[in-house]
N, C-alpha and C. Protein backbone atom coordinates (compact mmCIF):
# COMPACT_ATOMS: atom_id res chain seq x y z
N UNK A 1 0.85 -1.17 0.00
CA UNK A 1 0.00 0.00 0.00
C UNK A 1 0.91 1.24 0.00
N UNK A 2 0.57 2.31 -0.93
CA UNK A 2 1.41 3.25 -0.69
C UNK A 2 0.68 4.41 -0.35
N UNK A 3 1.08 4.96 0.82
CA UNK A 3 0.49 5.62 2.03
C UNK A 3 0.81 7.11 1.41
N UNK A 4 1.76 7.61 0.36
CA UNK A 4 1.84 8.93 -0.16
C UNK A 4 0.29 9.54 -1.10
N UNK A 5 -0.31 8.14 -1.48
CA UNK A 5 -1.48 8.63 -2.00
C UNK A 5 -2.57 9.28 -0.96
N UNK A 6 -2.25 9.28 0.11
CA UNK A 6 -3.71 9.90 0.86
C UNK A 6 -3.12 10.96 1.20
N UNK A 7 -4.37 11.54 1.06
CA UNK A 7 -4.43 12.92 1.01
C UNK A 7 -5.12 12.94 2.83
N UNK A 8 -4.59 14.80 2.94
CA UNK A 8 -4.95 14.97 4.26
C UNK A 8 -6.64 14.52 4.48
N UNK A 9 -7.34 14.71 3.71
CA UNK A 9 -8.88 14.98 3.58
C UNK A 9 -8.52 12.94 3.66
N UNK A 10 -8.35 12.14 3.66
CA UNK A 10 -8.68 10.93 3.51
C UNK A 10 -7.86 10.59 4.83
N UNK A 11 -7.06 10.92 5.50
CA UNK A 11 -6.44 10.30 6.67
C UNK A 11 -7.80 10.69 7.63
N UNK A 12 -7.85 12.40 7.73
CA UNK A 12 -9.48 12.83 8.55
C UNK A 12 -10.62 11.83 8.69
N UNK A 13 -10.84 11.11 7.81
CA UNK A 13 -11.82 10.24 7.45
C UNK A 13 -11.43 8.68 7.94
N UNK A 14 -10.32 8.54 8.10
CA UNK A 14 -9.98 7.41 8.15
C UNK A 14 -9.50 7.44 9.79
N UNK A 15 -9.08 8.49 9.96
CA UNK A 15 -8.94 8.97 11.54
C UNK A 15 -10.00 8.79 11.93
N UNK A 16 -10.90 9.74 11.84
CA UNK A 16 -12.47 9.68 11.99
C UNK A 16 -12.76 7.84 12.81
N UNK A 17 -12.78 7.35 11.16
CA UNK A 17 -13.30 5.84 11.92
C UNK A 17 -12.70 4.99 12.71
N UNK A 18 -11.55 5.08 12.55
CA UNK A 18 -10.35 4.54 13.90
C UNK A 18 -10.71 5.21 15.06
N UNK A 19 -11.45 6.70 15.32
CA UNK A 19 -11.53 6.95 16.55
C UNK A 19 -12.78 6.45 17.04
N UNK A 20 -13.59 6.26 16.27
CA UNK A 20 -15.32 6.04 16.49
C UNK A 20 -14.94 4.22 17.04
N UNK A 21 -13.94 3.74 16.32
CA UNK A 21 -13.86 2.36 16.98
C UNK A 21 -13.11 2.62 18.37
N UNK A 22 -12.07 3.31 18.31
CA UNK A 22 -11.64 3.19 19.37
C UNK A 22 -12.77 3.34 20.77
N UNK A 23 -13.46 4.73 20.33
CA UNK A 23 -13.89 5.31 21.62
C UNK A 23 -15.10 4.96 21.37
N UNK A 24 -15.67 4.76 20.65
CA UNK A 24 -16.81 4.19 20.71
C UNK A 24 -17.16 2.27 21.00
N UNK A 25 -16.11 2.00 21.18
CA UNK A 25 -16.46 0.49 21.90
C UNK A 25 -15.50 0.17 23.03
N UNK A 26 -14.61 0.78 23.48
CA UNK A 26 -14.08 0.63 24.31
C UNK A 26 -13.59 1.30 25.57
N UNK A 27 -13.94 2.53 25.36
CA UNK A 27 -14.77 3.76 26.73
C UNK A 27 -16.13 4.02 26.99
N UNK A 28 -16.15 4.35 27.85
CA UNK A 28 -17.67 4.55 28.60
C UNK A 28 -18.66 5.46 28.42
N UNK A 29 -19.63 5.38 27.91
CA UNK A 29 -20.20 6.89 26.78
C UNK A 29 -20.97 7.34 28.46
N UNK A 30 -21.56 6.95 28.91
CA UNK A 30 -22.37 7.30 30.11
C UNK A 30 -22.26 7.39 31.50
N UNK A 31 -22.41 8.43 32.45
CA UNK A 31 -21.80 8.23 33.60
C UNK A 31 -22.68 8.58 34.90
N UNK A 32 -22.97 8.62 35.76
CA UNK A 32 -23.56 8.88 36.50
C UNK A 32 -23.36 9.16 38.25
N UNK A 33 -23.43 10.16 38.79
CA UNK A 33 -22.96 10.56 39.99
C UNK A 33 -23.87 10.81 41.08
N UNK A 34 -23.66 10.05 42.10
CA UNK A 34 -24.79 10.42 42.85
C UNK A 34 -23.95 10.40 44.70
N UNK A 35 -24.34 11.10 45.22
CA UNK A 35 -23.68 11.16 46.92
C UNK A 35 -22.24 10.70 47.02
N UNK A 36 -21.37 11.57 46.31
CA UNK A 36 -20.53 11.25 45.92
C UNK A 36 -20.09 9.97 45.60
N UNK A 37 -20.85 9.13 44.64
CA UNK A 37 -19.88 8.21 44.06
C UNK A 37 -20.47 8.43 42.36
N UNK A 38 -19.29 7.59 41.38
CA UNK A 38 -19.71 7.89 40.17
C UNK A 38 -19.26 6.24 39.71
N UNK A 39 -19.88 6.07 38.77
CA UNK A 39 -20.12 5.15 37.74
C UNK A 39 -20.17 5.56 36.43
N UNK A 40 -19.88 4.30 35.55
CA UNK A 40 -19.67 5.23 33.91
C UNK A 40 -20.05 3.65 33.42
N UNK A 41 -20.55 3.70 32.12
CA UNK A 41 -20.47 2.50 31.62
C UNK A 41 -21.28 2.70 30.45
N UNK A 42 -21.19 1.83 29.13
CA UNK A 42 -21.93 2.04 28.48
C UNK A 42 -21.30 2.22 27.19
N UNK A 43 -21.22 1.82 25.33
CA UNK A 43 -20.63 2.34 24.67
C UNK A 43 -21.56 2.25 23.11
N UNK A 44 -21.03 2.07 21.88
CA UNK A 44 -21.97 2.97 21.01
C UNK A 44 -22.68 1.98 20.80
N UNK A 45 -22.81 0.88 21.18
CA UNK A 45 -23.83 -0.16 20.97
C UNK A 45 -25.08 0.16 21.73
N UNK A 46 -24.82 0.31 23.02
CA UNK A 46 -26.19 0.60 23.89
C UNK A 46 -27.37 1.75 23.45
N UNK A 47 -26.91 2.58 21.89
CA UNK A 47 -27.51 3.41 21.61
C UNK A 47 -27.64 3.55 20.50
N UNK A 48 -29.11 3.69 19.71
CA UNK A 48 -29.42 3.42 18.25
C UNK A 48 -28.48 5.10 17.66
N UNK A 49 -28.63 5.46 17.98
CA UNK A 49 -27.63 6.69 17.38
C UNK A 49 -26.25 6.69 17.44
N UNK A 50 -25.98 6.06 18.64
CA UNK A 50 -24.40 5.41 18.56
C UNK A 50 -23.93 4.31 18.00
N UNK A 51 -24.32 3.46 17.41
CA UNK A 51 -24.07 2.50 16.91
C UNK A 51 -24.47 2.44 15.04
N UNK A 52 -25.33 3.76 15.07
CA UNK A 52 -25.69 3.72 13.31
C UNK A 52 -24.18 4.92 13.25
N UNK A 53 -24.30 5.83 14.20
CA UNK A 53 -22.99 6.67 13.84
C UNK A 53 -21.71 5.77 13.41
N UNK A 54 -21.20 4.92 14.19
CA UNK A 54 -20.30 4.18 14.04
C UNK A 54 -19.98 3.63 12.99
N UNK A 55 -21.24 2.62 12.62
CA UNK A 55 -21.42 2.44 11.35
C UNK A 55 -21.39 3.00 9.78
N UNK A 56 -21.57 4.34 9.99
CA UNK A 56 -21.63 5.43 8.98
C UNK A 56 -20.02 6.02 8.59
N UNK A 57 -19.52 6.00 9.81
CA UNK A 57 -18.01 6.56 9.87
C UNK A 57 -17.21 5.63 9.81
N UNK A 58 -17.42 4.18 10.46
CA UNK A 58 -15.98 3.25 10.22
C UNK A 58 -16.41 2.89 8.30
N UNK A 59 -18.03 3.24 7.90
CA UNK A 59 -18.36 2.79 6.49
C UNK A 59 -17.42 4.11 5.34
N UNK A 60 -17.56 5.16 6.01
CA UNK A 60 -16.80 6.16 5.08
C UNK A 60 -15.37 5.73 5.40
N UNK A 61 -14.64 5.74 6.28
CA UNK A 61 -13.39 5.26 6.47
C UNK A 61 -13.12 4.22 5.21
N UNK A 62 -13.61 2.73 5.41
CA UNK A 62 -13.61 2.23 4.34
C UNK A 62 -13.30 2.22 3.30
N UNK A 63 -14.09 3.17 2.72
CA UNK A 63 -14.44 3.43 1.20
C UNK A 63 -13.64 4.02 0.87
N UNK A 64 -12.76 5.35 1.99
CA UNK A 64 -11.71 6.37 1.14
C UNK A 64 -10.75 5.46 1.22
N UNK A 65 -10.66 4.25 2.05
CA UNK A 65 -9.25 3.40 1.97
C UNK A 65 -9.76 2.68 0.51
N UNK A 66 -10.78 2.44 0.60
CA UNK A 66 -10.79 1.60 -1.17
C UNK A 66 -10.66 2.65 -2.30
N UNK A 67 -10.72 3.77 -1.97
CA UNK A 67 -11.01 4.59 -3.19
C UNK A 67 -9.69 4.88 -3.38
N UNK A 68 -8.78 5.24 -2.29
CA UNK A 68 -7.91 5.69 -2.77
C UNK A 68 -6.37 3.99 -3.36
N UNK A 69 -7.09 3.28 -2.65
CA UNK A 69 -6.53 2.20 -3.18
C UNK A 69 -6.68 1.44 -4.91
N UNK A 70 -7.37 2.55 -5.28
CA UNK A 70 -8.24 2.39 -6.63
C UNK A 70 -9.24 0.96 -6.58
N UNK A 71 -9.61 0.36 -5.87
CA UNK A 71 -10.39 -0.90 -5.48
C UNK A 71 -11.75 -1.08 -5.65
N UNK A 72 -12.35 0.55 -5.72
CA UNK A 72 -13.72 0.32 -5.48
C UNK A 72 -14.27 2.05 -6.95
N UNK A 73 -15.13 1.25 -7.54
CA UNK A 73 -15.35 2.20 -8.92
C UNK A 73 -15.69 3.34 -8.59
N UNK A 74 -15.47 4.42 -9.31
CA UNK A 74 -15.84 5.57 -9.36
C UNK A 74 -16.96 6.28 -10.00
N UNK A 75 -18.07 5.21 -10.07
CA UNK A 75 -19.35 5.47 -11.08
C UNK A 75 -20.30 6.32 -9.99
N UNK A 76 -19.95 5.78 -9.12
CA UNK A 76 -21.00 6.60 -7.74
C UNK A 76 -20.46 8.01 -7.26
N UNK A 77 -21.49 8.87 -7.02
CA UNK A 77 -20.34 9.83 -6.46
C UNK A 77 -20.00 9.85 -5.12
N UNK A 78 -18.63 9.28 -4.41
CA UNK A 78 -18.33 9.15 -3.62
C UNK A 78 -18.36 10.07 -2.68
N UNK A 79 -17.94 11.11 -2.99
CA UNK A 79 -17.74 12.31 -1.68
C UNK A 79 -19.24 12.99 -1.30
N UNK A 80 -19.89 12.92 -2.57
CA UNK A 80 -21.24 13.12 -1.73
C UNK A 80 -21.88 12.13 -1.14
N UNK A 81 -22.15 10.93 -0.98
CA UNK A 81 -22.23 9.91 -0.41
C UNK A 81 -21.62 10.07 0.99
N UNK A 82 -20.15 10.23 0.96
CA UNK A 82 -19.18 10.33 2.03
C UNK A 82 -19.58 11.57 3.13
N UNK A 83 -20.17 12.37 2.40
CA UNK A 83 -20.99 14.13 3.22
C UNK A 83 -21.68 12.98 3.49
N UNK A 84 -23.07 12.84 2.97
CA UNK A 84 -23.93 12.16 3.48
C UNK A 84 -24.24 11.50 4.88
N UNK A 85 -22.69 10.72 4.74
CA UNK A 85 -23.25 9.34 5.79
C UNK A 85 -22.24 10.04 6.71
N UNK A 86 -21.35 11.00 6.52
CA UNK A 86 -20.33 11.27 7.94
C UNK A 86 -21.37 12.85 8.43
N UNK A 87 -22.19 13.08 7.64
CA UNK A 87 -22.48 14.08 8.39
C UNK A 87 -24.42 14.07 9.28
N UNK A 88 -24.57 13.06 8.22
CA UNK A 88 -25.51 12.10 9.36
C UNK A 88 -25.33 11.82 11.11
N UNK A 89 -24.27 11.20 10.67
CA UNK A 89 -23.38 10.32 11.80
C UNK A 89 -23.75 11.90 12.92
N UNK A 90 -22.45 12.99 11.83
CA UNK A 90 -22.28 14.08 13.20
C UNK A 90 -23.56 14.46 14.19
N UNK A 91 -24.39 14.94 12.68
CA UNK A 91 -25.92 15.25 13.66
C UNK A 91 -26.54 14.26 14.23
N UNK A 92 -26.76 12.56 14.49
CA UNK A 92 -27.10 12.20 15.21
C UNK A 92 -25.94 12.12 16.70
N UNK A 93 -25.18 12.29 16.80
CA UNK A 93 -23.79 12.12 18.18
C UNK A 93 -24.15 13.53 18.49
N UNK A 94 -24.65 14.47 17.71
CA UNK A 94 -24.58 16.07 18.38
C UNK A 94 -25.78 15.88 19.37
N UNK A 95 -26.95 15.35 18.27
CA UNK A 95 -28.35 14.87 18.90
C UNK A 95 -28.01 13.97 20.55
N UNK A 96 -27.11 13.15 20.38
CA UNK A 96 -26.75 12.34 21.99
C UNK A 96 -26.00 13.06 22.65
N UNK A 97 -25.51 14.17 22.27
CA UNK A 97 -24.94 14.51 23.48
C UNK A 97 -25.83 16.52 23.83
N UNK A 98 -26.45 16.91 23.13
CA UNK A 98 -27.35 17.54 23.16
C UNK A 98 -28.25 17.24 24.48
N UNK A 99 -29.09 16.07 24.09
CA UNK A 99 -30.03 15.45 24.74
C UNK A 99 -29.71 14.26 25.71
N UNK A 100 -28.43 13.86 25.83
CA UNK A 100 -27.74 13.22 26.74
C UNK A 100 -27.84 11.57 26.64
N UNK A 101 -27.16 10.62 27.24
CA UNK A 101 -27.51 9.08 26.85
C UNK A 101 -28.96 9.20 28.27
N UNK A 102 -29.82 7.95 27.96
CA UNK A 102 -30.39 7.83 28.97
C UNK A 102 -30.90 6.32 29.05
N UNK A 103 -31.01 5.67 30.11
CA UNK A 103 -31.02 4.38 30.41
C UNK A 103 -32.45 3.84 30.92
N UNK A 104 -33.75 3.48 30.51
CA UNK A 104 -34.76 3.13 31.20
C UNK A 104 -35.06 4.24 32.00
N UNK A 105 -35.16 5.19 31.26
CA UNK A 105 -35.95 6.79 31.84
C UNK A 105 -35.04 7.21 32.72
N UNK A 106 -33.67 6.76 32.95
CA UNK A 106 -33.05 7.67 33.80
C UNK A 106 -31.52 8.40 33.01
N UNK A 107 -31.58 9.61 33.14
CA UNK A 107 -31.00 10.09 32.73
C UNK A 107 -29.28 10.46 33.35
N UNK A 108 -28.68 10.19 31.96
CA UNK A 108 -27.14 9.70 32.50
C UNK A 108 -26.48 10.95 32.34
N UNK A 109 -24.94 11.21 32.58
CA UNK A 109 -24.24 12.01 32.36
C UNK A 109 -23.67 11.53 30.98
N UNK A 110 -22.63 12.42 30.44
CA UNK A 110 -22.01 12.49 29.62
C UNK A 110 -20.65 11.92 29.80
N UNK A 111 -19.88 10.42 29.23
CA UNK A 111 -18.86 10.47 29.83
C UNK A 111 -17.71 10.68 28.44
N UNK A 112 -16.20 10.19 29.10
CA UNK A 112 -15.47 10.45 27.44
C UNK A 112 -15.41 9.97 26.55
N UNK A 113 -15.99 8.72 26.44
CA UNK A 113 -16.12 8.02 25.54
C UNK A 113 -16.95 8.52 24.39
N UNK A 114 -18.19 9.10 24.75
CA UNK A 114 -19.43 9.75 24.45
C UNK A 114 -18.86 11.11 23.54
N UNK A 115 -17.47 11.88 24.19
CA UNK A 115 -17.25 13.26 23.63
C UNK A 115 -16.30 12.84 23.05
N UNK A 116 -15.29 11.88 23.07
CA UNK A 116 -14.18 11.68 21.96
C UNK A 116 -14.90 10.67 20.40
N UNK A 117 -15.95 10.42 21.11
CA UNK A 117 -16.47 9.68 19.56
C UNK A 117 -17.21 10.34 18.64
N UNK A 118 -17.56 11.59 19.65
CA UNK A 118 -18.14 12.57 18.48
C UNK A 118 -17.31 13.53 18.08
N UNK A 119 -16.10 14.06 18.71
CA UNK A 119 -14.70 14.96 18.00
C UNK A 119 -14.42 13.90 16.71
N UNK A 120 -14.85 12.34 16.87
CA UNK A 120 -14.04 11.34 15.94
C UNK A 120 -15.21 11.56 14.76
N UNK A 121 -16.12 11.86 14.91
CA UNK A 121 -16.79 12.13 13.65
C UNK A 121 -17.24 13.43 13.29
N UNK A 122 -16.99 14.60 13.85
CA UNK A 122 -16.78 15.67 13.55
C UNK A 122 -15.54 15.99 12.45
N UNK A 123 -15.00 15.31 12.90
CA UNK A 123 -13.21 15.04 12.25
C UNK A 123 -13.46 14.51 10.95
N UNK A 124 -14.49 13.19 10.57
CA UNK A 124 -14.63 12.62 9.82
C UNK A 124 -15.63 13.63 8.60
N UNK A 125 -16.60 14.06 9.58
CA UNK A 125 -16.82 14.82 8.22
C UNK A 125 -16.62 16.34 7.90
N UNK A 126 -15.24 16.66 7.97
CA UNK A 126 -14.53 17.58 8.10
C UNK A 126 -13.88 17.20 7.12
N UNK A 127 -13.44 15.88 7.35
CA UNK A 127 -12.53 15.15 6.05
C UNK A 127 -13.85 15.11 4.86
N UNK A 128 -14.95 14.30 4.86
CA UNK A 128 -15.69 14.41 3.83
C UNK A 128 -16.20 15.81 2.98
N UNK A 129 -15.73 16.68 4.21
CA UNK A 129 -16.16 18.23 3.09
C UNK A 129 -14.98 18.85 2.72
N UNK A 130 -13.57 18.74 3.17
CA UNK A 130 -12.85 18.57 2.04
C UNK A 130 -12.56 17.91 1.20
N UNK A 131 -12.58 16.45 1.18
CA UNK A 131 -12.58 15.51 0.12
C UNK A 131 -13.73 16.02 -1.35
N UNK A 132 -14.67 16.53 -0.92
CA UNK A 132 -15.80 16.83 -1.79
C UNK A 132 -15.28 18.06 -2.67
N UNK A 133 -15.10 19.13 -1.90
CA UNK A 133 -14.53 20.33 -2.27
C UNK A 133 -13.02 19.89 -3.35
N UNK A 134 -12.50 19.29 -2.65
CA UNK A 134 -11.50 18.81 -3.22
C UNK A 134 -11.61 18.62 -5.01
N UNK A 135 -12.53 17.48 -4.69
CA UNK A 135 -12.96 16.83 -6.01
C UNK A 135 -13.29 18.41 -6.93
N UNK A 136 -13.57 18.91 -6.82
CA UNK A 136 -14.54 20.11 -7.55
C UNK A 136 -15.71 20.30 -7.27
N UNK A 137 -16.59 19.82 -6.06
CA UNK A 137 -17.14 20.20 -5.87
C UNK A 137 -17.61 21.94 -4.72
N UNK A 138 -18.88 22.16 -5.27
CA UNK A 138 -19.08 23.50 -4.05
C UNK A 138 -20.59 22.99 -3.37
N UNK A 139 -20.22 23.50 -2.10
CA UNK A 139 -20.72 23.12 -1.47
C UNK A 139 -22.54 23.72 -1.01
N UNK A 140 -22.65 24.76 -1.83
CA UNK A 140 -24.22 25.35 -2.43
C UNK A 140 -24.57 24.13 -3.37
N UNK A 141 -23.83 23.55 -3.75
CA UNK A 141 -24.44 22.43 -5.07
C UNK A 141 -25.11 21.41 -4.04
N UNK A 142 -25.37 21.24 -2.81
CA UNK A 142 -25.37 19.82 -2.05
C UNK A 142 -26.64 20.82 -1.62
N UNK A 143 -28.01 21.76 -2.05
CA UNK A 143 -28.76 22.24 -2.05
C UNK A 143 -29.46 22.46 -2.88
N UNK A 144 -29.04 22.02 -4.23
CA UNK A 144 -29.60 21.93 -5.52
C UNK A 144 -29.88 20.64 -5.65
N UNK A 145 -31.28 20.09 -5.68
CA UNK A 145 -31.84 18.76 -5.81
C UNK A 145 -31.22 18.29 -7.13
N UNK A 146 -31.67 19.34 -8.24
CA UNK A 146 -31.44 18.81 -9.44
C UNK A 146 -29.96 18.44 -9.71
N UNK A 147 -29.35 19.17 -9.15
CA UNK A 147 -27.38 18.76 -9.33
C UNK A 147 -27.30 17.49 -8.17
N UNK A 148 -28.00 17.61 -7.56
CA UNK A 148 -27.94 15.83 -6.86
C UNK A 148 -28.21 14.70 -7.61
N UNK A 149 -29.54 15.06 -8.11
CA UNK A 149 -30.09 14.02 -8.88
C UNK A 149 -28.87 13.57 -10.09
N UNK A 150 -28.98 14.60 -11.16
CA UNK A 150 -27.30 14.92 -12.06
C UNK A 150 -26.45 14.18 -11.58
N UNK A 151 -25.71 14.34 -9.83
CA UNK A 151 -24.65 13.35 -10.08
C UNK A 151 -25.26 11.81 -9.74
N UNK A 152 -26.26 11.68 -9.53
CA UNK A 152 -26.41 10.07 -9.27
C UNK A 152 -26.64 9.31 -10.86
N UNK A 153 -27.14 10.58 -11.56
CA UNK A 153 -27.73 9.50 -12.83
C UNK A 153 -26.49 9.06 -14.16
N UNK A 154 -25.22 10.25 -13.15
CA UNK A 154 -24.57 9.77 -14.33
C UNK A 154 -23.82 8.08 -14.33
N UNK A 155 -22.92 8.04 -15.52
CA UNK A 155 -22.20 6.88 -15.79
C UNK A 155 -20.90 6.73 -14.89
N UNK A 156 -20.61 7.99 -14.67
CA UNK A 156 -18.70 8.01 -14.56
C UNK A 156 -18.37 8.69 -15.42
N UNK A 157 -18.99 9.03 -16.43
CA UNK A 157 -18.43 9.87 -17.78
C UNK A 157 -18.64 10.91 -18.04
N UNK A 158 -19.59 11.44 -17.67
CA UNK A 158 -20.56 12.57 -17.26
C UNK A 158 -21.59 12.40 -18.44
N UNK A 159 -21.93 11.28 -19.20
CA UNK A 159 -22.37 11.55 -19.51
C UNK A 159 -24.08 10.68 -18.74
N UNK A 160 -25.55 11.44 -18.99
CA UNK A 160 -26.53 10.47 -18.25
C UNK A 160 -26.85 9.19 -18.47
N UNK A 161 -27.10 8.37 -17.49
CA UNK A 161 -27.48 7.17 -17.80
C UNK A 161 -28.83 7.02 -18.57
N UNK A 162 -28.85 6.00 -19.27
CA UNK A 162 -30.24 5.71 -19.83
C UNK A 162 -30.01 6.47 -21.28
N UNK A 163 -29.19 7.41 -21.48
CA UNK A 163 -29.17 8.13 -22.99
C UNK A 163 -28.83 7.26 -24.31
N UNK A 164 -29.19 7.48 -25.13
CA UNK A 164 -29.25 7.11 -26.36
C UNK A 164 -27.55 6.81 -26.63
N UNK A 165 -27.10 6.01 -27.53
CA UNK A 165 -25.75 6.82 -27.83
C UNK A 165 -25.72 7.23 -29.17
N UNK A 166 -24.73 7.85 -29.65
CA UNK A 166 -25.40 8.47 -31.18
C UNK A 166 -25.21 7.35 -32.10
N UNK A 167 -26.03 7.46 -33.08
CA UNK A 167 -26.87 6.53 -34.18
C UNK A 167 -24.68 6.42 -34.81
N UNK A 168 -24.18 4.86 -35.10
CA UNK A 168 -23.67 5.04 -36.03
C UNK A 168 -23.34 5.34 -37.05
N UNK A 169 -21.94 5.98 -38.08
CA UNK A 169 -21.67 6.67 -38.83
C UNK A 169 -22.45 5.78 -40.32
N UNK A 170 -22.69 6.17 -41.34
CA UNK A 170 -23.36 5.66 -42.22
C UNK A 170 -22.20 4.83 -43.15
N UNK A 171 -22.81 3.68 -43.73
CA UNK A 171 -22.06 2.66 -44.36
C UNK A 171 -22.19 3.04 -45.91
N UNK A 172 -20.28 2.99 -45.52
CA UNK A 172 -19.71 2.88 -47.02
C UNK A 172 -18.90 4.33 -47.05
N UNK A 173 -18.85 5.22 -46.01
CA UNK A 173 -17.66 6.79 -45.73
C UNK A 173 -16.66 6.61 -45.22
């Protein structure tokens, strides 16, 4: 593997999901303090928003390691895809720690596990909006339905799917 091909915008991303594994399965997202004692426990599994985040970010991680490994086609548009699912991720982890983890109606603290897994996907799609930008894209275009639609329908070629191709040249020129 040669590691000069990634670009800063693809390590972010790939950082990103190395941290969402790290801290998201193996520190304590939730904590709780009461007459002076504290407890913590808990990680992105115990929470449908923590565990689709995870999923979304170790899934973009992935992909920039296949993409930039040339492994995986370029017919899709990747970096909007890559916005997509890392910035999903962010607003649901903003949403958990906004509104806090909570356990059978009782409401937990915030522990580090909980705030380093969302710096880890903040990070990630930080990397996905430069990776995008990167590409040529601007980022008013990810507000234009019709330039969404545009990049899904194409081939890879720019040109649209489903089009005609032109009638061959006539026989006997």
């Amino acid at each position: 593997m040669d590691f000069s091909k990634f670009k800063t915008n693809d390590w972010l991303i790939i950082g990103g999901g190395a941290g969402m594994i790290v801290f998201g399965l193996f520190f304590d997202w939730a904590k709780i303090e009461s007459f002076g004692f504290s407890a913590s426990d808990g990680n992105a599994f115990d929470w449908f928003r923590g565990w689709f985040s995870l999923i979304l970010v170790v899934g973009a991680a992935v992909v920039t390691v296949l993409r930039v490994m040339e492994k995986l086609d370029d017919k899709l548009p990747w970096p909007i895809i890559l916005i997509a699912a890392t910035g999903l991720a962010s607003l649901l982890m903003l949403f958990l720690i906004v509104t806090g983890p909570d356990k059978e109606g009782v409401d937990l603290g915030r522990a580090i596990g909980l705030w380093l897994s969302a710096i880890s996907t903040f990070v990630a799609t930080a990397g996905a909006v430069m990776s995008f930008t990167a590409a040529g894209g601007d980022l008013k275009d990810l507000t234009d339905p019709n330039k969404l639609k545009s990049a899904f329908d194409s081939d890879g070629d720019g040109d649209a799917a489903g089009e005609m191709p032109p009638p061959p040249p006539p026989a006997g020129s």
